[in-house]
N, C-alpha and C. Protein backbone atom coordinates (compact mmCIF):
# COMPACT_ATOMS: atom_id res chain seq x y z
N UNK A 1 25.66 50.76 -38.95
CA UNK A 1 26.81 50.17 -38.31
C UNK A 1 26.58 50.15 -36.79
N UNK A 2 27.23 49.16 -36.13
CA UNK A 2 26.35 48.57 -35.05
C UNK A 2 27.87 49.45 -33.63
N UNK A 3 27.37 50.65 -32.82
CA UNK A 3 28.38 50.90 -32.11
C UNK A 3 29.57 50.09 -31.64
N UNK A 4 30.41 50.34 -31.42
CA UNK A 4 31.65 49.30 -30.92
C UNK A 4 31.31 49.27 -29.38
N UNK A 5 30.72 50.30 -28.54
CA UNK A 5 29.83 50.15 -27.03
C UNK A 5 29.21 49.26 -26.61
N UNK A 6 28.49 48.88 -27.72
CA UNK A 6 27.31 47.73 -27.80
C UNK A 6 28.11 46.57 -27.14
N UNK A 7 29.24 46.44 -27.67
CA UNK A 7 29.35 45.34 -27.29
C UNK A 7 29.82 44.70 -26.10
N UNK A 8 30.09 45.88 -25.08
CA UNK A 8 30.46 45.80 -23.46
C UNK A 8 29.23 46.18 -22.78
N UNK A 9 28.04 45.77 -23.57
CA UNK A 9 26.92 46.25 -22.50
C UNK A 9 26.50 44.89 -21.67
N UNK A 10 26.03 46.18 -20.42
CA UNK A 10 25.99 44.80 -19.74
C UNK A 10 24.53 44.61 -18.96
N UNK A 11 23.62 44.81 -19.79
CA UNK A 11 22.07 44.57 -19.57
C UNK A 11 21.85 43.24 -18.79
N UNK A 12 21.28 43.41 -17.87
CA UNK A 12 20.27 42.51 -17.20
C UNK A 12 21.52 41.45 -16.54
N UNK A 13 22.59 41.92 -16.12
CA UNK A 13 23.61 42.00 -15.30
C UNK A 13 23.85 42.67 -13.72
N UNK A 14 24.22 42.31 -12.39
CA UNK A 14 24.34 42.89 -11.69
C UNK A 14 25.70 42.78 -11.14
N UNK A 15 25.86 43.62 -10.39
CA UNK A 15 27.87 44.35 -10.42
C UNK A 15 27.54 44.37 -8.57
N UNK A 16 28.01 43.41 -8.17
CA UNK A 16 28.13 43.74 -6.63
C UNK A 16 29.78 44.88 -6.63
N UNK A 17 30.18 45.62 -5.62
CA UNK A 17 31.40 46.25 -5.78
C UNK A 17 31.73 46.29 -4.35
N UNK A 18 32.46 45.36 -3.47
CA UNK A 18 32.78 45.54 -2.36
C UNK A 18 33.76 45.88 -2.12
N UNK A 19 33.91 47.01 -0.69
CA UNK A 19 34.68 48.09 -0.82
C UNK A 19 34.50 49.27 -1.80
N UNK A 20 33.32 49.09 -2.05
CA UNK A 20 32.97 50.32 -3.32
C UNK A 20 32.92 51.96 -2.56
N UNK A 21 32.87 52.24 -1.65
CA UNK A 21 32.44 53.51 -1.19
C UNK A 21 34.02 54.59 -1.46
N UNK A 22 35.40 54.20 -1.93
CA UNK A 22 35.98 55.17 -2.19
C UNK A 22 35.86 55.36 -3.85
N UNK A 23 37.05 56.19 -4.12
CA UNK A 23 37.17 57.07 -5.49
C UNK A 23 37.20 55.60 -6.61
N UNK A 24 37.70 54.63 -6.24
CA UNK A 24 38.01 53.41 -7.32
C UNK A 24 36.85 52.61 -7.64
N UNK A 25 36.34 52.59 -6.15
CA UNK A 25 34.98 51.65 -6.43
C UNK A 25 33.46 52.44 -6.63
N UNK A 26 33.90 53.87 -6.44
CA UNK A 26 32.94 54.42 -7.02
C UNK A 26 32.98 54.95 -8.57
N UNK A 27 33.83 55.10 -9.31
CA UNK A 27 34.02 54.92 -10.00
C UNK A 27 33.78 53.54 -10.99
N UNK A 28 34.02 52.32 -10.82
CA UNK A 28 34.01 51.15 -11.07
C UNK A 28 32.05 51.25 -10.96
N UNK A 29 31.73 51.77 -9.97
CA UNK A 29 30.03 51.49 -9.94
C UNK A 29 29.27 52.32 -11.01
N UNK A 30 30.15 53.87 -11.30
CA UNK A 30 29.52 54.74 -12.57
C UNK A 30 29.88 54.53 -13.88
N UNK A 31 30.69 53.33 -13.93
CA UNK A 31 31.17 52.80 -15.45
C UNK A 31 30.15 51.74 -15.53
N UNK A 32 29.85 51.02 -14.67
CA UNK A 32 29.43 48.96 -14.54
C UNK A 32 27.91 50.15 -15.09
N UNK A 33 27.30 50.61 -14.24
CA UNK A 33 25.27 51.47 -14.39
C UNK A 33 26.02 52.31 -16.12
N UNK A 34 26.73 53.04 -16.24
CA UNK A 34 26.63 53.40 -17.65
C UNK A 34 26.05 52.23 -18.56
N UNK A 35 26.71 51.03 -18.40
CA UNK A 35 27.08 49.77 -19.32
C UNK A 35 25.85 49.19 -19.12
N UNK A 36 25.07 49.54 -18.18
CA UNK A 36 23.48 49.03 -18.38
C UNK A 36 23.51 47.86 -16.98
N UNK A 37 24.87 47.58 -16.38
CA UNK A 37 24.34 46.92 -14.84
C UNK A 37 23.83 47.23 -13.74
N UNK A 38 23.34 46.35 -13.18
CA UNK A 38 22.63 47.14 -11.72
C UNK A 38 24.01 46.75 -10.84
N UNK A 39 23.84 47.88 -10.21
CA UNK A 39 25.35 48.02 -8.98
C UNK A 39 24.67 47.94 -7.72
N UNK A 40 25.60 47.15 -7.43
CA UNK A 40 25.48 47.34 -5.44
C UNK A 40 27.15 47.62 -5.15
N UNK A 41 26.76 49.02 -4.18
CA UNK A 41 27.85 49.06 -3.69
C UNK A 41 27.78 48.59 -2.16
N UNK A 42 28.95 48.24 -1.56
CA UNK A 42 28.95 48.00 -0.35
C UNK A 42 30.22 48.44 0.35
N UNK A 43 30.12 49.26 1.43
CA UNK A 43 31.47 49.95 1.93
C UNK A 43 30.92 49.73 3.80
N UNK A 44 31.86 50.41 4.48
CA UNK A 44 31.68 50.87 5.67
C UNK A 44 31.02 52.14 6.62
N UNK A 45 31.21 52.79 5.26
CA UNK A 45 30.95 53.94 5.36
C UNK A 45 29.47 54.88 4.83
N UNK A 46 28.29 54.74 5.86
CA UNK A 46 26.94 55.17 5.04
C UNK A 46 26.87 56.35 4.41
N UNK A 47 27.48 57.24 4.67
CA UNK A 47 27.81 58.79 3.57
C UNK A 47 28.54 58.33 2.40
N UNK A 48 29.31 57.65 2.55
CA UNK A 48 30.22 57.10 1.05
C UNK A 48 29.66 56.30 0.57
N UNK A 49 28.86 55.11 1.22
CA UNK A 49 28.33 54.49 0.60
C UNK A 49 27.00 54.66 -0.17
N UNK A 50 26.15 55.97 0.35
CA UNK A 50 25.54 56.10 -0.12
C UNK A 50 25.42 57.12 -1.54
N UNK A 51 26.70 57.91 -1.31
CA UNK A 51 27.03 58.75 -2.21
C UNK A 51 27.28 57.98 -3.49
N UNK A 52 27.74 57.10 -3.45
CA UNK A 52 28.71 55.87 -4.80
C UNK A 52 27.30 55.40 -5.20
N UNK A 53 26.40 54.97 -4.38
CA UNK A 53 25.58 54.46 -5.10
C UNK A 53 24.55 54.90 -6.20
N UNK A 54 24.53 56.41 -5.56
CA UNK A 54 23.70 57.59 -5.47
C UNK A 54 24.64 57.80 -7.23
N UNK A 55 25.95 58.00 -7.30
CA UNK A 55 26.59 58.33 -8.54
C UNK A 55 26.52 57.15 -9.66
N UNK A 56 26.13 56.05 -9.14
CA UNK A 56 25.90 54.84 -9.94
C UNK A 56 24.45 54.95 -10.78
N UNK A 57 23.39 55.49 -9.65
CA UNK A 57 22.26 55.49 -10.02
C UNK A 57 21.87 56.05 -11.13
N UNK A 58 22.51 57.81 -11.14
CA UNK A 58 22.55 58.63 -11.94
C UNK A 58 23.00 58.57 -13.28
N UNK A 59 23.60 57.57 -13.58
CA UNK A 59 23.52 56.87 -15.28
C UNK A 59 22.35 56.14 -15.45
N UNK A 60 21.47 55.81 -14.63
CA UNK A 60 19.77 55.13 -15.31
C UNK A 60 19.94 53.96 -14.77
N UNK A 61 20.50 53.37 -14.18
CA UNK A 61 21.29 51.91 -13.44
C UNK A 61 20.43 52.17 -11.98
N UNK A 62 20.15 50.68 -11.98
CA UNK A 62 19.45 51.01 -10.63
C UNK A 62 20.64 50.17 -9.84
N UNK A 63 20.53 51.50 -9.08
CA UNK A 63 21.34 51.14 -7.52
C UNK A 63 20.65 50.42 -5.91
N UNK A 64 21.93 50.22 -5.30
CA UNK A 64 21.94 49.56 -3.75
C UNK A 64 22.99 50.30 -3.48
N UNK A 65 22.93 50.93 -1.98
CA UNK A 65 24.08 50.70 -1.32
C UNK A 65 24.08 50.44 0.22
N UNK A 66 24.72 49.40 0.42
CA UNK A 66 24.84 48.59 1.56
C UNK A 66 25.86 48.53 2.69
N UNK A 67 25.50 48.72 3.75
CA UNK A 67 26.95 49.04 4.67
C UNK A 67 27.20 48.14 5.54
N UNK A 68 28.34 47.53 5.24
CA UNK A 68 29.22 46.28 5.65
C UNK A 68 30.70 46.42 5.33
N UNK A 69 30.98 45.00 6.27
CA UNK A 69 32.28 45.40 6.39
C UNK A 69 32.47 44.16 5.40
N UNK A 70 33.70 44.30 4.24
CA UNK A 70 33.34 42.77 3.83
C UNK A 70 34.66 42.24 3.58
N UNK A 71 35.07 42.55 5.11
CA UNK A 71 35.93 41.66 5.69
C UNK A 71 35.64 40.34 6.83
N UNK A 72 34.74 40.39 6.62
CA UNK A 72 33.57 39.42 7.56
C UNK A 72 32.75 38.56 6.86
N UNK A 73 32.66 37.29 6.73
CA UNK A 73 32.12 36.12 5.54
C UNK A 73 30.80 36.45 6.08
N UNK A 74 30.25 36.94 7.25
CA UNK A 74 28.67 36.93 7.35
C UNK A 74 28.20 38.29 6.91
N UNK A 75 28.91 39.48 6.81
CA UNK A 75 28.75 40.33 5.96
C UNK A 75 28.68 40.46 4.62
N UNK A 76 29.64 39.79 3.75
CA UNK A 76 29.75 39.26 2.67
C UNK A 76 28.28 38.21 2.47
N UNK A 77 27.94 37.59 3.09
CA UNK A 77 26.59 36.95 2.94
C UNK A 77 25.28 37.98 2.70
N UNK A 78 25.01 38.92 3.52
CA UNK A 78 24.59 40.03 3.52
C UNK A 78 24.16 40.95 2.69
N UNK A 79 25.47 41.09 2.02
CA UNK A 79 25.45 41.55 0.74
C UNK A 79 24.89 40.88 -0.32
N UNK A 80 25.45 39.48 -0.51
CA UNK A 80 24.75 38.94 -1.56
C UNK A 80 23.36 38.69 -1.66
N UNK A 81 22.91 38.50 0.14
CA UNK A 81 21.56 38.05 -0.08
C UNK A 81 20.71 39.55 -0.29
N UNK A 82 21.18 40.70 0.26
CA UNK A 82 20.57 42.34 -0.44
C UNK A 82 20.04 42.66 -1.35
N UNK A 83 21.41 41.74 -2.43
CA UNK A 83 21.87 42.40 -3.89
C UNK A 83 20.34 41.41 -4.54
N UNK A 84 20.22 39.99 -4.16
CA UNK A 84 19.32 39.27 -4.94
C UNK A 84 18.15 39.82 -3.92
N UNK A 85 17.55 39.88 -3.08
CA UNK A 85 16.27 40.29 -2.92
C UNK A 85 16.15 41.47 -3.88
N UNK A 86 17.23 42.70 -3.86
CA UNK A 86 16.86 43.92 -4.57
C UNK A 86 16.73 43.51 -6.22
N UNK A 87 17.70 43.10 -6.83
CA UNK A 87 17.81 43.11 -8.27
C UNK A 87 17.14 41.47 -8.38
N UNK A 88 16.67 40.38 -7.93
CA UNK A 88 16.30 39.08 -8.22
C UNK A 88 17.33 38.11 -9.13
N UNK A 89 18.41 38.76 -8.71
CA UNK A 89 19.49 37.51 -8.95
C UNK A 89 20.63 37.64 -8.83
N UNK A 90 21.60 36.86 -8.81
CA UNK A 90 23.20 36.83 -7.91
C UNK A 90 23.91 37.59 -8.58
N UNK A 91 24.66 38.79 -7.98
CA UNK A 91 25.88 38.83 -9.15
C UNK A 91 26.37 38.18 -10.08
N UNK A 92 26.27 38.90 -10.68
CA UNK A 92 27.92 38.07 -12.38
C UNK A 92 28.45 38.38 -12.14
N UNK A 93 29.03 39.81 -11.36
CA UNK A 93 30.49 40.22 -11.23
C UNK A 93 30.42 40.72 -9.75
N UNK A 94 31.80 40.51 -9.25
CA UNK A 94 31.95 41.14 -7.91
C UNK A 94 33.63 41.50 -8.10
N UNK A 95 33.14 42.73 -7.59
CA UNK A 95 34.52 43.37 -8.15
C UNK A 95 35.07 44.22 -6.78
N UNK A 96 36.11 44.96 -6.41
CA UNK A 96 36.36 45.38 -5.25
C UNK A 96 36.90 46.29 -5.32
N UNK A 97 36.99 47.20 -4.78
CA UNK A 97 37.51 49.43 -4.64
C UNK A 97 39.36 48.72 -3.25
N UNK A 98 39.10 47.55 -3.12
CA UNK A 98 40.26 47.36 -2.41
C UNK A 98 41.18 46.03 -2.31
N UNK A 99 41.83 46.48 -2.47
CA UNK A 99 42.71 45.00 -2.99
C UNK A 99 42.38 43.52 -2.17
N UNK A 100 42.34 43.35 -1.14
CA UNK A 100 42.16 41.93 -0.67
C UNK A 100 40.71 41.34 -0.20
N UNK A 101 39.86 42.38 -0.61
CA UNK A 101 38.17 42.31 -0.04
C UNK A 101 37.71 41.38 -0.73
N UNK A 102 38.04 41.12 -2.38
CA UNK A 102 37.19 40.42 -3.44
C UNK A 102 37.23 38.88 -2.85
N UNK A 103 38.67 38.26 -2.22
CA UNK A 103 39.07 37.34 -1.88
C UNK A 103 38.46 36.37 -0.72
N UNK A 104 37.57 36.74 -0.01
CA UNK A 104 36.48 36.57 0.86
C UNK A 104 35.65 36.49 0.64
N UNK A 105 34.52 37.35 -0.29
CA UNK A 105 33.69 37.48 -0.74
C UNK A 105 33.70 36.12 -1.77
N UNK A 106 34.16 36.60 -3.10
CA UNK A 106 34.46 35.75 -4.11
C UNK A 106 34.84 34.34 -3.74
N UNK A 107 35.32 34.16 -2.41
CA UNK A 107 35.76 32.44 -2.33
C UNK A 107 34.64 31.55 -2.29
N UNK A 108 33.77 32.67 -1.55
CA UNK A 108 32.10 32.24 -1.04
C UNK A 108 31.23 32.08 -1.51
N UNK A 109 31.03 33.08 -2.61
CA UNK A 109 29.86 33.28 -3.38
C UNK A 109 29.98 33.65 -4.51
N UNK A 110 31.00 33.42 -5.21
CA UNK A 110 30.64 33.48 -6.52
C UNK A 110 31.18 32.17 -7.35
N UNK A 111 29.98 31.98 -8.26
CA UNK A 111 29.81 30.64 -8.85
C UNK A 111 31.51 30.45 -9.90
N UNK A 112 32.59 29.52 -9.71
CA UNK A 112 33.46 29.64 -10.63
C UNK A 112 32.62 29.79 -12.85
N UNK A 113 33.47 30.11 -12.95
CA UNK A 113 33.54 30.10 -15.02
C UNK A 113 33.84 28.88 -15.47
N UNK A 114 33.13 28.18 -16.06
CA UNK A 114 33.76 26.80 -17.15
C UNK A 114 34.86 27.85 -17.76
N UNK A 115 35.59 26.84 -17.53
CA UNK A 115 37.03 27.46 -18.96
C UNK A 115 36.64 26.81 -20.56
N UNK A 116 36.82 27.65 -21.08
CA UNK A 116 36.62 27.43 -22.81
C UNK A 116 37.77 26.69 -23.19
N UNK A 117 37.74 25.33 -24.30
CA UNK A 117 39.06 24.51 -24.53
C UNK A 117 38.92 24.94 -25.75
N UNK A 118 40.29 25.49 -26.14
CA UNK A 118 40.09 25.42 -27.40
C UNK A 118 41.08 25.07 -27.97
């Protein structure tokens, strides 16, 4: 019988997390590396940021962590272009440790979803 885990894995996936360096987005980075993604965190803060990444790593997930502000669209660039030199390809997910960060980031660089008709 095939785990019910299996099926939120997220192999050969990468998890940008901006604003990742507190308790939410570090967190969010040691769930995404359990699930088999590579995380980049990105915060302001190089002790936090490096710590989150450092806790991401430690599930077998290879980590980044990057220090920016990504309240700034050329920071937010930054990041993305980090995340693909390090892991060799764009986020699938960009997710955020703070409520209005994703909104900048995400307007910019991340590719929209076809919607499914059904």
């Amino acid at each position: 019988m095939t785990d019910p885990a299996d099926t939120f894995r997220l192999d050969h996936r990468v998890a940008l997390i901006a604003g990742g360096s507190g308790a939410i987005g570090s967190a969010m980075g040691e769930a995404l590396g359990a699930a088999g993604a590579a995380v980049t965190i990105a915060g302001r803060s190089a002790d936090r940021v490096q710590a989150a990444a450092a806790r991401a790593g430690a599930t077998g997930a290879p980590s980044l962590g990057i220090i920016a502000d990504v309240y700034k669209v050329e920071e937010c660039e930054r990041m993305v272009a980090e995340t693909v030199d390090r892991f060799g390809r764009r986020p699938t997910r960009l997710l955020s440790g703070i409520a209005s960060s994703t909104s900048t980031c995400a307007a910019r660089f991340m590719r929209p979803r076809p919607r499914s008709r059904r």
